[in-house]
Protein backbone atom coordinates (compact mmCIF):
# COMPACT_ATOMS: atom_id res chain seq x y z
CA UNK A 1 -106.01 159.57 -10.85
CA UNK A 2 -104.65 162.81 -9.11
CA UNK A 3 -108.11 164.11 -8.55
CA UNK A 4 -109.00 160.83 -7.19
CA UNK A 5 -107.24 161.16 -4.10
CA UNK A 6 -108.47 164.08 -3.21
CA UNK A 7 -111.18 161.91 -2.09
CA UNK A 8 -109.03 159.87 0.40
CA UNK A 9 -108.75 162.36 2.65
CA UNK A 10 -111.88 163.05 3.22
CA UNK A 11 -113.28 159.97 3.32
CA UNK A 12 -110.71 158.82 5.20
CA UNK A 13 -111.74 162.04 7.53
CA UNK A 14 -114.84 159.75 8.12
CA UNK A 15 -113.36 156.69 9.71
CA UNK A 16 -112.42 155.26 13.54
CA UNK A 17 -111.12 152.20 14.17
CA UNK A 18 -113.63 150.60 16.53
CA UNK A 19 -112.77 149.39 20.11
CA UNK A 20 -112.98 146.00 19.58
CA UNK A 21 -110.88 142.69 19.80
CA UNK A 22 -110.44 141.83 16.46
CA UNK A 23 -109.50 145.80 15.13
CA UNK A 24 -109.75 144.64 11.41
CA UNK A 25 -112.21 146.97 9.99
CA UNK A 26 -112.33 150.63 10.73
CA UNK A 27 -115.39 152.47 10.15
CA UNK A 28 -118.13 154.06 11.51
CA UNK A 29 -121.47 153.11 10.45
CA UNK A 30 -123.26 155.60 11.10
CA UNK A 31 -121.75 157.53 8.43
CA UNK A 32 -121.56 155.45 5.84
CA UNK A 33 -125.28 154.81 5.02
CA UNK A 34 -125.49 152.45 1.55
CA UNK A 35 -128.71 153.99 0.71
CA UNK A 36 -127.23 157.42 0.12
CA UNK A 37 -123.59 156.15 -0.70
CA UNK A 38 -122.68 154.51 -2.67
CA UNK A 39 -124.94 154.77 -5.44
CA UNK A 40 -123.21 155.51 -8.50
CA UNK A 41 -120.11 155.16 -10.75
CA UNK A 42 -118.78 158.29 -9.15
CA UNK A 43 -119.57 156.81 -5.44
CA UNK A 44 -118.44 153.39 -6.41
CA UNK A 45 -114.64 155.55 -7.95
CA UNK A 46 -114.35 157.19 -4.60
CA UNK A 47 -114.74 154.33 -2.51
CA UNK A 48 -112.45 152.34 -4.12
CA UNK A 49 -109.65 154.69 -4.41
CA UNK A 50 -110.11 155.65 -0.37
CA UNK A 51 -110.40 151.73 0.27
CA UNK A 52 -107.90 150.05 -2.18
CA UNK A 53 -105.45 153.13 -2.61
CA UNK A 54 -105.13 154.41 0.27
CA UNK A 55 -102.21 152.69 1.89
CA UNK A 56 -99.70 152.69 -0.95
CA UNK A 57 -99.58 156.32 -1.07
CA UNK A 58 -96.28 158.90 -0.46
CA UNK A 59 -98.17 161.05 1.33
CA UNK A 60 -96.64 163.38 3.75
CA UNK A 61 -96.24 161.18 7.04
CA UNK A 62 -98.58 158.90 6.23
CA UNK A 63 -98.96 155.85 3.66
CA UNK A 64 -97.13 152.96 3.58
CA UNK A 65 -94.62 154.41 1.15
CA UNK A 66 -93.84 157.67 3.45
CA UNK A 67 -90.30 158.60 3.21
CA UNK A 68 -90.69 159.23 7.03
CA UNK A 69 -90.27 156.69 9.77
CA UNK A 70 -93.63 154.61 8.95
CA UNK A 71 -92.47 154.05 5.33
CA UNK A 72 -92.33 150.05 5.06
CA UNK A 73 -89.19 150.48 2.50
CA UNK A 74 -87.64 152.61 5.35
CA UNK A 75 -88.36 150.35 8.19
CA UNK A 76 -87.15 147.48 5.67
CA UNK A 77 -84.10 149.10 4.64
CA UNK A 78 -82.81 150.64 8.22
CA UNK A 79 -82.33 146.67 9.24
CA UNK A 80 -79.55 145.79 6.67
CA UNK A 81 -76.24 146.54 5.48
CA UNK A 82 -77.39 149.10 3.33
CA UNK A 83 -79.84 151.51 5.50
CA UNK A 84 -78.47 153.86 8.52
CA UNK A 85 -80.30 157.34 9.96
CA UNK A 86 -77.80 159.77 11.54
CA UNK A 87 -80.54 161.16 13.68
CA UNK A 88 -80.44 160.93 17.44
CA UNK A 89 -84.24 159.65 17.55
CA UNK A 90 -85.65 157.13 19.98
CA UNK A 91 -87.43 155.48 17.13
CA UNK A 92 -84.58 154.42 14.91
CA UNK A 93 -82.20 152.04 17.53
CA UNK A 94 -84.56 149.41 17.30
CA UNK A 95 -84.51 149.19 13.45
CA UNK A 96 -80.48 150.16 13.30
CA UNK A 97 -79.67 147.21 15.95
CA UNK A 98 -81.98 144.82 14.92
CA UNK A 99 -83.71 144.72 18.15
CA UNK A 100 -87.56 144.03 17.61
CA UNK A 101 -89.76 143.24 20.47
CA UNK A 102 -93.59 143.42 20.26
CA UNK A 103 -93.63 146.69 22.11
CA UNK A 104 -91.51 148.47 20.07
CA UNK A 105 -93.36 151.01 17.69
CA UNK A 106 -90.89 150.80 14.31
CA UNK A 107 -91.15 147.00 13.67
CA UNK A 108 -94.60 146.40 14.80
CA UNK A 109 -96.18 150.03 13.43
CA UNK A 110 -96.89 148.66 9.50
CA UNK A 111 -99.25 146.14 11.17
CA UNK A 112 -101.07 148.00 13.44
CA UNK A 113 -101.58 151.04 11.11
CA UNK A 114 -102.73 148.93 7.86
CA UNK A 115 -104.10 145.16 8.76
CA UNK A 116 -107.36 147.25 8.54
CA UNK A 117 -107.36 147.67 5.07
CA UNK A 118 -107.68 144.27 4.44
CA UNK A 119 -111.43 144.17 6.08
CA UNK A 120 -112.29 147.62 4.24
CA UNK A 121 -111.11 146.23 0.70
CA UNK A 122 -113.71 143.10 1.49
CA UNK A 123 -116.22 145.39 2.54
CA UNK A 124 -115.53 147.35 -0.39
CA UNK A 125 -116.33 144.71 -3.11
CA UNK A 126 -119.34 143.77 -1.71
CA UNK A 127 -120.49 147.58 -1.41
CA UNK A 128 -120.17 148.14 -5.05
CA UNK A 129 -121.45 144.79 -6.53
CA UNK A 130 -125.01 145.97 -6.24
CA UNK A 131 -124.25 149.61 -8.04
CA UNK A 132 -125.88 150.30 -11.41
CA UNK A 133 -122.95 151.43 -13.50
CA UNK A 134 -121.28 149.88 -17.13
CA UNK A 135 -120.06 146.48 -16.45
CA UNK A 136 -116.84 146.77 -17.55
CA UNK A 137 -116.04 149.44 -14.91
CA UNK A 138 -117.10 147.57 -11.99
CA UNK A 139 -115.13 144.46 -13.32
CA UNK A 140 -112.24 146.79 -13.09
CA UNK A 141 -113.19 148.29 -10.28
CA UNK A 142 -113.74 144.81 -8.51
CA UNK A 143 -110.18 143.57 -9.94
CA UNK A 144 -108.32 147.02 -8.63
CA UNK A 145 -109.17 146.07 -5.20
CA UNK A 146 -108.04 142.16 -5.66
CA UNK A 147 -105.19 143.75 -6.62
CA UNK A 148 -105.10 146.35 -4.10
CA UNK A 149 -106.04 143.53 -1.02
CA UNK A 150 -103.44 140.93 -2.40
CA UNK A 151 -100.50 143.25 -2.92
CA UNK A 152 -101.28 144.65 1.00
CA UNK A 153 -101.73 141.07 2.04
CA UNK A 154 -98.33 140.20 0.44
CA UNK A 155 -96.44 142.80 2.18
CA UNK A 156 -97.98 141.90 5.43
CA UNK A 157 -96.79 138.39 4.81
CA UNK A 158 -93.50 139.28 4.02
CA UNK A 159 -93.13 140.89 7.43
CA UNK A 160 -94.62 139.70 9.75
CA UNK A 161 -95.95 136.10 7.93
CA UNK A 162 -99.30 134.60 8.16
CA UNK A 163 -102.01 137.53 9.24
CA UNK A 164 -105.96 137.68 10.27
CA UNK A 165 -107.97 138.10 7.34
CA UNK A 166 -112.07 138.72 7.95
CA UNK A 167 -114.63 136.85 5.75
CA UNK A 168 -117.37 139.40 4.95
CA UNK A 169 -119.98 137.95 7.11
CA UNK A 170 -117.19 138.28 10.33
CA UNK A 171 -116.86 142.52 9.27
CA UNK A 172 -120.87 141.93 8.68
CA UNK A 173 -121.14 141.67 12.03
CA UNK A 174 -119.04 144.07 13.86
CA UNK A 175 -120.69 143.92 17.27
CA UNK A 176 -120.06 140.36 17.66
CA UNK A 177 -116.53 140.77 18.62
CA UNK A 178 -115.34 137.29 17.22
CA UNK A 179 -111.77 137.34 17.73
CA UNK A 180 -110.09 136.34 14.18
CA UNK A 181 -106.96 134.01 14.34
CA UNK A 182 -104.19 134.30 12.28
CA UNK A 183 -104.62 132.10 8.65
CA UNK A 184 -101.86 128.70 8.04
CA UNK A 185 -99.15 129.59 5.48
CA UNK A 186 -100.87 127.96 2.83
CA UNK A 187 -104.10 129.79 3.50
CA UNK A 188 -101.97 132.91 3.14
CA UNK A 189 -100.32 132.23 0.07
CA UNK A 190 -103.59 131.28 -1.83
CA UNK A 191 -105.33 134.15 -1.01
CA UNK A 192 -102.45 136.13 -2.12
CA UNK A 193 -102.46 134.43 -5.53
CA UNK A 194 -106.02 133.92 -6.12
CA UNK A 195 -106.53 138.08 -5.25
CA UNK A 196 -103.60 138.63 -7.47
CA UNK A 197 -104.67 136.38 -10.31
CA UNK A 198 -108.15 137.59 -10.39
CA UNK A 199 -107.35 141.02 -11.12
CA UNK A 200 -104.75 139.95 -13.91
CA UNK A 201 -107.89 138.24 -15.65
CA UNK A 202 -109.61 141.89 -16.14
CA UNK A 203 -106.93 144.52 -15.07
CA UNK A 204 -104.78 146.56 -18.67
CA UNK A 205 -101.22 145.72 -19.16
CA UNK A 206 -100.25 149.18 -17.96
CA UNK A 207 -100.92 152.47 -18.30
CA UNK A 208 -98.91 155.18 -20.45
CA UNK A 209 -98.22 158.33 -18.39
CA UNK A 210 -100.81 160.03 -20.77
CA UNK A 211 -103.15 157.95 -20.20
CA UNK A 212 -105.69 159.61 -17.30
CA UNK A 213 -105.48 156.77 -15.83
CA UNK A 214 -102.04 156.31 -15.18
CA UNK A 215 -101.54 155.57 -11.30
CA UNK A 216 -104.13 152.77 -11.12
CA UNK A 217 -103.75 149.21 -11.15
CA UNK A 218 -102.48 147.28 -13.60
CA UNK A 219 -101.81 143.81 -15.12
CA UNK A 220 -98.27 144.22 -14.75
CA UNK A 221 -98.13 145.35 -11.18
CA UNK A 222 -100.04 142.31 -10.06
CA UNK A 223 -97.52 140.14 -11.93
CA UNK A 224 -94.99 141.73 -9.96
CA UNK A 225 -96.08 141.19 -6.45
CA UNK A 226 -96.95 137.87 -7.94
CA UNK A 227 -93.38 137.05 -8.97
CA UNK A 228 -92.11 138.73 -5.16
CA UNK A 229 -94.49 136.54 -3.58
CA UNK A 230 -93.12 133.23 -5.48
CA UNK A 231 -89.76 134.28 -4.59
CA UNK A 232 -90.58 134.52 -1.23
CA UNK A 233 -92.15 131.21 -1.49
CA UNK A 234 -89.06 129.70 -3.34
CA UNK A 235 -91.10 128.56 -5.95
CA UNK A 236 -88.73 129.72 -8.95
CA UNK A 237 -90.80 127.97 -12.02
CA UNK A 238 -93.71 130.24 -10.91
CA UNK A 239 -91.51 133.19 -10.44
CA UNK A 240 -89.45 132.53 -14.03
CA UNK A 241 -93.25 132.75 -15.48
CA UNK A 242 -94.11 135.40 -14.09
CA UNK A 243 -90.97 137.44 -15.21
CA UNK A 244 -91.12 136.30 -18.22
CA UNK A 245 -94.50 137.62 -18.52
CA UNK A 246 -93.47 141.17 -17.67
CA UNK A 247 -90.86 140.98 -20.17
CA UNK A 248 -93.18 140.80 -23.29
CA UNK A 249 -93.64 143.97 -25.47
CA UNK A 250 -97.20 144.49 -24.37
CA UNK A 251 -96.61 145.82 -21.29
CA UNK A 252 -93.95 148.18 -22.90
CA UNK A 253 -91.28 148.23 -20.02
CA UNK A 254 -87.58 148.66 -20.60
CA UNK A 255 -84.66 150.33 -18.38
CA UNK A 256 -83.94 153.85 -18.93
CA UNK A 257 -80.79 154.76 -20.44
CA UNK A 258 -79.54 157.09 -17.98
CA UNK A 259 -80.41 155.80 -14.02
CA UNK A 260 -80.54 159.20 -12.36
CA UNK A 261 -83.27 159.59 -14.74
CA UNK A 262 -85.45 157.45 -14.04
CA UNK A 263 -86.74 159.38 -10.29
CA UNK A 264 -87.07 162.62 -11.69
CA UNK A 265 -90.15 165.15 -12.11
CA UNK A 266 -89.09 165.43 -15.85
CA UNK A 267 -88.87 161.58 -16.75
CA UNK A 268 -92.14 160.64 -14.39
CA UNK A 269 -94.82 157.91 -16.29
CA UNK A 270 -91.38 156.39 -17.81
CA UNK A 271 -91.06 153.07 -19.70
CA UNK A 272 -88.80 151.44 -16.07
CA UNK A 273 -91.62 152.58 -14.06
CA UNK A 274 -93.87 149.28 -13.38
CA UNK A 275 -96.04 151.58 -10.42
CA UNK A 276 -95.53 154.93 -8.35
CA UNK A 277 -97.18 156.23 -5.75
CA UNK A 278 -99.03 159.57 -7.62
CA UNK A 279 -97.58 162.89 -5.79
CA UNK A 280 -98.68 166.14 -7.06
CA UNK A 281 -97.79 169.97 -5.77
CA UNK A 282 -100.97 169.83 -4.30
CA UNK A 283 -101.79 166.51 -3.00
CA UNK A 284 -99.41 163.28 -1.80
CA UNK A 285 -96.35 165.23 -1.47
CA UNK A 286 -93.17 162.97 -0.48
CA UNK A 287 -90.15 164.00 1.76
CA UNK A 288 -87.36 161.64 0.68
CA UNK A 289 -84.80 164.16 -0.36
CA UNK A 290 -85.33 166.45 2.18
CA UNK A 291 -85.04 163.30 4.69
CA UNK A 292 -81.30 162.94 3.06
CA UNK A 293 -79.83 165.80 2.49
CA UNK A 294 -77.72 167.88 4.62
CA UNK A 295 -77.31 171.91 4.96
CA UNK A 296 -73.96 171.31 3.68
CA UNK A 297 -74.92 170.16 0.34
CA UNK A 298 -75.87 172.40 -2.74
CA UNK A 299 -78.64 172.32 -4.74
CA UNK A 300 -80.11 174.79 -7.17
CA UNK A 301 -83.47 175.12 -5.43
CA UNK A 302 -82.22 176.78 -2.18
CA UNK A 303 -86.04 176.68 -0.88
CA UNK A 304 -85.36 172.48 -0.16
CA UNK A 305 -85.13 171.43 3.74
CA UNK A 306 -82.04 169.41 4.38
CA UNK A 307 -82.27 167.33 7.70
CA UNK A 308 -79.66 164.82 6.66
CA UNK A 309 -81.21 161.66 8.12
CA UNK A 310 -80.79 158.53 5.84
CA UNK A 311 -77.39 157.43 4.79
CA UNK A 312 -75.95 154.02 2.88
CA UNK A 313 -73.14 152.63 4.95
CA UNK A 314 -69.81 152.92 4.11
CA UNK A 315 -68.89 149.35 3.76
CA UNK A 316 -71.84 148.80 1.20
CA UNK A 317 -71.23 151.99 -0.49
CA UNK A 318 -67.15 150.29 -1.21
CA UNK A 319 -68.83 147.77 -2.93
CA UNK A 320 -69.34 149.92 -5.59
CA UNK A 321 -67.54 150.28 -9.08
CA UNK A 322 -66.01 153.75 -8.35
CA UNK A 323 -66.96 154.01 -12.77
CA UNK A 324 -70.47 153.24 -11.22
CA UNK A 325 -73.01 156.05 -12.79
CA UNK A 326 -75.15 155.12 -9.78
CA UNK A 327 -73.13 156.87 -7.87
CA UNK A 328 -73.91 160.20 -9.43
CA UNK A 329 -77.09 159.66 -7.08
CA UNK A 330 -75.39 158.11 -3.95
CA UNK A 331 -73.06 160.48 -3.20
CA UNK A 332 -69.82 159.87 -0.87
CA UNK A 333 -67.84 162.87 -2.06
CA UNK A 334 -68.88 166.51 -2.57
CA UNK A 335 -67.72 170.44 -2.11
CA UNK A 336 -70.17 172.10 0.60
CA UNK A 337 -71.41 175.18 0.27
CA UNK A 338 -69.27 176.14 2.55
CA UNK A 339 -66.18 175.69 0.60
CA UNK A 340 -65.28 171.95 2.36
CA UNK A 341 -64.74 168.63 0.57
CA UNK A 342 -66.40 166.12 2.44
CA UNK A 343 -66.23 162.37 2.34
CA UNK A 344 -65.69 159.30 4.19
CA UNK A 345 -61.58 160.46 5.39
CA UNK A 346 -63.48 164.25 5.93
CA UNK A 347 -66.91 163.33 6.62
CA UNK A 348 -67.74 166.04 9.15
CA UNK A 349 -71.07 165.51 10.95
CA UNK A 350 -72.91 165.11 7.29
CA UNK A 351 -71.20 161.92 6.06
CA UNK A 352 -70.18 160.57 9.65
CA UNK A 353 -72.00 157.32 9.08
CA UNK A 354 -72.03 156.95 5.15
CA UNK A 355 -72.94 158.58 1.60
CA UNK A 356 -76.10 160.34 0.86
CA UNK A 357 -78.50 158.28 -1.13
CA UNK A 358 -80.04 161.03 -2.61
CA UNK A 359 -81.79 158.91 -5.68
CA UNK A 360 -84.09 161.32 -6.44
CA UNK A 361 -84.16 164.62 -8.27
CA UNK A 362 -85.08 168.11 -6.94
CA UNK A 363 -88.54 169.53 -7.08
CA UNK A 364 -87.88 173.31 -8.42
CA UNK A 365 -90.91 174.12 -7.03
CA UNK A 366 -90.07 172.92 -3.47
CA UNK A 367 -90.33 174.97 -0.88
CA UNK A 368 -89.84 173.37 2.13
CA UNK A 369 -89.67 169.42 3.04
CA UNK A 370 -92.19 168.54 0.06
CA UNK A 371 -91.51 167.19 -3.13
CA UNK A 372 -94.28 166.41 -6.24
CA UNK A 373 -91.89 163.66 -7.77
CA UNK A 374 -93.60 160.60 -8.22
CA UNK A 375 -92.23 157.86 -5.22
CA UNK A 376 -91.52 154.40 -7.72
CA UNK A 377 -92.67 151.75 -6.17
CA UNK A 378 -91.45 148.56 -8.69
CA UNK A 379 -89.41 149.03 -11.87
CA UNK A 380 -88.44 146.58 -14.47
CA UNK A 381 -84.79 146.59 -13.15
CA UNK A 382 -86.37 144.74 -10.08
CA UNK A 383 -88.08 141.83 -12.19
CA UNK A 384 -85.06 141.63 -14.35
CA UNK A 385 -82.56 141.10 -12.05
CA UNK A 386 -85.23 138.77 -9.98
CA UNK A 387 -85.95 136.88 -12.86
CA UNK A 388 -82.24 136.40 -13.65
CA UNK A 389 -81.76 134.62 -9.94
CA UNK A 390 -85.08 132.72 -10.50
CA UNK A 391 -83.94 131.40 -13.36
CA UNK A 392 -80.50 129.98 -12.10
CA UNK A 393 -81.79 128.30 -8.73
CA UNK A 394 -84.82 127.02 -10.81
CA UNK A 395 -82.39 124.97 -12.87
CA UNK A 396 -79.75 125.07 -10.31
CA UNK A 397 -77.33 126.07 -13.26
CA UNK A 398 -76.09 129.14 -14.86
CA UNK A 399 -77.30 129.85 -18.42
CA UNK A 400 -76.42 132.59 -20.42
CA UNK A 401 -79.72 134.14 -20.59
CA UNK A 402 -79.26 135.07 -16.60
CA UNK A 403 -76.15 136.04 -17.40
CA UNK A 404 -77.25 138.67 -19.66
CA UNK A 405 -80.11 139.61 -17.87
CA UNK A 406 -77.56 140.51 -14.94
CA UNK A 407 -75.90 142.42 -17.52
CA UNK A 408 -78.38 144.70 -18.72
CA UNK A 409 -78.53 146.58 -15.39
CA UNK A 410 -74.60 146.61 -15.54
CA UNK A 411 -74.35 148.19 -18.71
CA UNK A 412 -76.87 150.38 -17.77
CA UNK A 413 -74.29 151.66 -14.95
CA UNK A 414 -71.33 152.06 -17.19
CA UNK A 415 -69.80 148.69 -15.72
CA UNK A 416 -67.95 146.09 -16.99
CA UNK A 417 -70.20 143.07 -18.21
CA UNK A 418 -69.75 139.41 -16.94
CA UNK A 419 -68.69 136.76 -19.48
CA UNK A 420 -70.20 133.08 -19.09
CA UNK A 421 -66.17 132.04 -18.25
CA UNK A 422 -66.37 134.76 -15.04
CA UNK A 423 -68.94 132.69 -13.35
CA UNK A 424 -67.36 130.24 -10.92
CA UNK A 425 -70.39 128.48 -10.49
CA UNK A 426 -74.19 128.56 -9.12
CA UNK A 427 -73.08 130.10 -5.72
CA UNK A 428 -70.98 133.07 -7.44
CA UNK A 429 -73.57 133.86 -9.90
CA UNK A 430 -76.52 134.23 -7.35
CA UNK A 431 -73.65 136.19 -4.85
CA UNK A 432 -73.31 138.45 -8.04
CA UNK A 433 -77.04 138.65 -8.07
CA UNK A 434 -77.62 139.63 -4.69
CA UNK A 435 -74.75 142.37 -4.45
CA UNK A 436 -76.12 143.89 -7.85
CA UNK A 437 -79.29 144.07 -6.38
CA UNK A 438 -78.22 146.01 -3.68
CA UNK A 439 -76.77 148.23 -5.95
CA UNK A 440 -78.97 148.90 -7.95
CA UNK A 441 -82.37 148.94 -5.78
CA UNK A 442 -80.82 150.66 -2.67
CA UNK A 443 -83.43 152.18 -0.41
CA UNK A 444 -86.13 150.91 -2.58
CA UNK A 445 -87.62 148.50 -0.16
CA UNK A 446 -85.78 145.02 -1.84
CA UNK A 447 -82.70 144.37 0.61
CA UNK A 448 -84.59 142.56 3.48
CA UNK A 449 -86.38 140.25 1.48
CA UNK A 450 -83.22 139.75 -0.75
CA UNK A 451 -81.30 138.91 2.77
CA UNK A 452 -83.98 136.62 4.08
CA UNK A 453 -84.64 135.02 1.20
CA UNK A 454 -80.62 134.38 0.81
CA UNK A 455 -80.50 133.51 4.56
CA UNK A 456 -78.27 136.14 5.39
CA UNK A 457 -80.26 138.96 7.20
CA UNK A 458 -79.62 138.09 10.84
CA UNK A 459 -76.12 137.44 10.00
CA UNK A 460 -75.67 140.68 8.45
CA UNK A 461 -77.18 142.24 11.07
CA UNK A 462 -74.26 141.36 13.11
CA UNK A 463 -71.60 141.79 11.04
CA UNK A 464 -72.82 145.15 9.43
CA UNK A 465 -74.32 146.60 12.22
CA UNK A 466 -72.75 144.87 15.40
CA UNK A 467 -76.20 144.07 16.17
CA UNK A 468 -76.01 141.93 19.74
CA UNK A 469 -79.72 141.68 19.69
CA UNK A 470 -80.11 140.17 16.49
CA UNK A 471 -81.69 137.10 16.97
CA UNK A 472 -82.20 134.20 14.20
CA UNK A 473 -86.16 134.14 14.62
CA UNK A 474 -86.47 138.23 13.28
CA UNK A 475 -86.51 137.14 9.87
CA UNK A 476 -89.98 137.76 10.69
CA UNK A 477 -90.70 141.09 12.66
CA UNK A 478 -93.28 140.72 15.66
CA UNK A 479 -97.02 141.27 15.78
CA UNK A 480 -98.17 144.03 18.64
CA UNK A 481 -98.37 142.76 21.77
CA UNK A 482 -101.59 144.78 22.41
CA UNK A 483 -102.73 142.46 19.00
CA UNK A 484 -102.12 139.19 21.08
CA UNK A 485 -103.67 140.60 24.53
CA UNK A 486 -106.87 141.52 22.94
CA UNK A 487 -107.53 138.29 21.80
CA UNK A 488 -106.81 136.18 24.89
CA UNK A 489 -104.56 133.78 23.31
CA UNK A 490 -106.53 133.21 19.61
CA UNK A 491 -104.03 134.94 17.92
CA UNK A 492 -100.41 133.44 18.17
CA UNK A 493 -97.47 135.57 18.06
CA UNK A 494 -94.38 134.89 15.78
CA UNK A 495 -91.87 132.37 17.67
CA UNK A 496 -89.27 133.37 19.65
CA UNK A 497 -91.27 136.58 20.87
């Protein structure tokens, strides 16, 4: 899988985005000529990974996993209680105050930079249908991008809701310059699940970290978009199925004993880890820690940049157990190297704002702003804790089973476990669920759906952030404006914008 994306970049190296209204497929044909590529099993590897793995990579600046500003889990996480950036940059405020508008770059960028893909993974299928290779591989090929367009589609959704999506025989026809509305809800959520449940049919459980092709697709990843996608949807008996799916010992996931394990070079391919984004010291480097940490703080690899951006907010970070062993990774307390003990009462110009979510581990072969650590993308903790809410608001009751699903991430901590008498009801329980959430998925990309989904992201917004812009209707996050000039009123923006 490493030496796979090798590949992106250069094919990537060989696409424009065309000047035209609908700006859904970028390509240019006069370099990709089907009678010279693809042709083979190797062609047909290469496409795929450029088409269908190319925007869920940690790569650098770009990829819609970047620890920098473009990251989706960034420009998720920045909006809510949890997420601040101590940097005096003009792109932040938007995303800090809650103040989208369809001209502003941070809340409108995932759309612009990715609705592409959608168009290239359709293109895609139907360029390797007609390759001669083993069957089996271009079933698996096929379901990788299903998996790859659904999961893209589904993220798209969750932002900004209902998005274009090209038939073949619009991309077909590039020069025609139809202009392609935005699908109905429904529409959306079908082609979500029928993507999604196609490439379950053919795609392996998972993939052990020996395996060479660990980093690909799998069964269980599409499950757990699946499962985010009926949550999002509020259909819980879908949701409970689907997490009860993940759960079974095929798939061979279970929580780590130790949490600061589980994001570290030594513990990558690890039995939590559902998908990460591949990173290598050559290739798809990520930036998180060096995004986090200040000067101030020590490390053994003196080589690592420290720009000390991204912090977790005090008031969230109080939340915490202070017996919490996820705080050995969010750190609101530590001894400088320059002798000083800094935390929220001394907090300097390093902790002005909140503790350092530092999460992951250092690279010891670092030497500068990179990092080779894999970025994890979904972990079982996620579908356990989900499945735990999904089962309570399915039933509208608390069982025990949720109860001590909720638990397993607790004990996990080092925390004191609920009993069934400590739950005052359905309300608590799911208030429970949402706070350990937060806890335990903290700049991982989960809080914004987890506050929309509750109904309480806007009115976080304002009481966490003293957002005054913070309007009801950015639950959803605008399309571009330049998306809804181009096509002279086909394509409707989100209400309220």
């Amino acid at each position: 899988m490493k030496k796979l994306l090798y590949i992106i970049s250069v094919l990537l190296a060989t696409t424009a985005f065309l000047p035209s209204c609908t700006n859904l497929e970028s390509e240019m044909y006069d370099v990709i000529n089907p009678n010279i590529f693809p042709v083979n099993e190797a062609d047909a590897n290469a496409l795929v990974t450029a088409a269908a793995y190319a925007p869920f990579r940690s790569n650098w600046y770009s990829g819609l996993y970047s620890a920098g500003s473009g990251g989706i889990h960034v420009t998720a996480e920045l909006t809510t209680d949890i997420g601040y950036c101590q940097w005096n940059d003009s792109y932040y405020p938007d995303l800090l105050e809650v103040n989208f508008t369809p001209s502003s770059q941070c809340p409108t960028s995932p759309y612009k930079d990715y609705i592409g893909y959608i168009g290239k993974m359709t293109l895609t299928l139907d360029r390797i249908s007609g390759i001669d290779m083993k069957e089996e591989t271009k079933k698996r090929l096929e379901a990788e991008i299903l998996c790859g367009r659904g999961w893209l589609a589904y993220l798209l959704y969750d932002f900004y809701g209902p998005i274009q999506i090209p038939t073949l025989e619009q991309l077909s026809n590039p020069l025609g310059e139809e202009i392609i509305p935005r699908v109905s809800r429904e529409e959306m959520v079908a082609f979500i699940e029928n993507d999604l449940n196609a490439a379950i049919a053919v795609l392996p459980g998972s993939y052990k970290s020996s395996d060479s092709n660990y980093g690909r697709f799998t069964k269980g990843l599409a499950y757990t978009v699946l499962m985010k996608l009926y949550m999002q949807e509020k259909n819980w008996t879908k949701a409970v199925e689907c997490g009860r799916e993940l759960m079974k010992p095929e798939y061979g996931y279970e929580l780590v004993r130790n949490y600061k394990d589980i994001f570290t070079l030594e513990n990558e391919g690890n039995a939590e880890t559902i998908w990460a984004a591949i990173c290598s010291s050559s290739v798809n480097k990520q930036l998180w820690v060096a995004h986090v940490l200040s000067s101030q703080y020590p490390t053994k690899n003196e080589s690592i940049q420290k720009w000390g951006g991204y912090r977790v907010l005090w008031d969230f970070y109080e939340t915490f157990d202070k017996n919490d062993k996820r705080l050995e990774v969010l750190v609101g307390e530590f001894v400088g190297t320059d002798g000083k003990l800094y935390n929220k009462e001394n907090p300097g110009t390093v902790l002005q704002t909140g503790a350092m979510p530092i999460k992951y581990g250092e690279d010891p072969a670092a030497t500068g702003e990179e990092s080779q650590i894999d970025w994890i993308i979904y972990r079982y903790a996620d579908v356990i804790t989900l499945l735990s809410e999904a089962i309570v608001r399915n039933g509208n009751a608390v069982t025990q089973e949720a109860v001590d699903l909720l638990n397993m991430v607790r004990s996990r901590a080092g925390i004191s476990t609920y009993n069934f008498s400590d739950i005052k009801g359905v309300d608590d329980f799911l208030d429970k669920v949402l706070l350990e959430r937060g806890h335990e998925l903290w700049f991982e990309g989960a809080r914004r759906t987890d506050l929309v989904r509750y109904g309480r992201y806007i009115e976080y917004a304002r009481r966490y952030k003293g957002s005054v812009t913070a309007q009801d209707y950015m639950n959803l996050m605008p399309l571009p404006q330049s998306v809804i000039n181009e096509s002279r009123g086909t394509v409707i923006q989100n209400p309220g914008y």
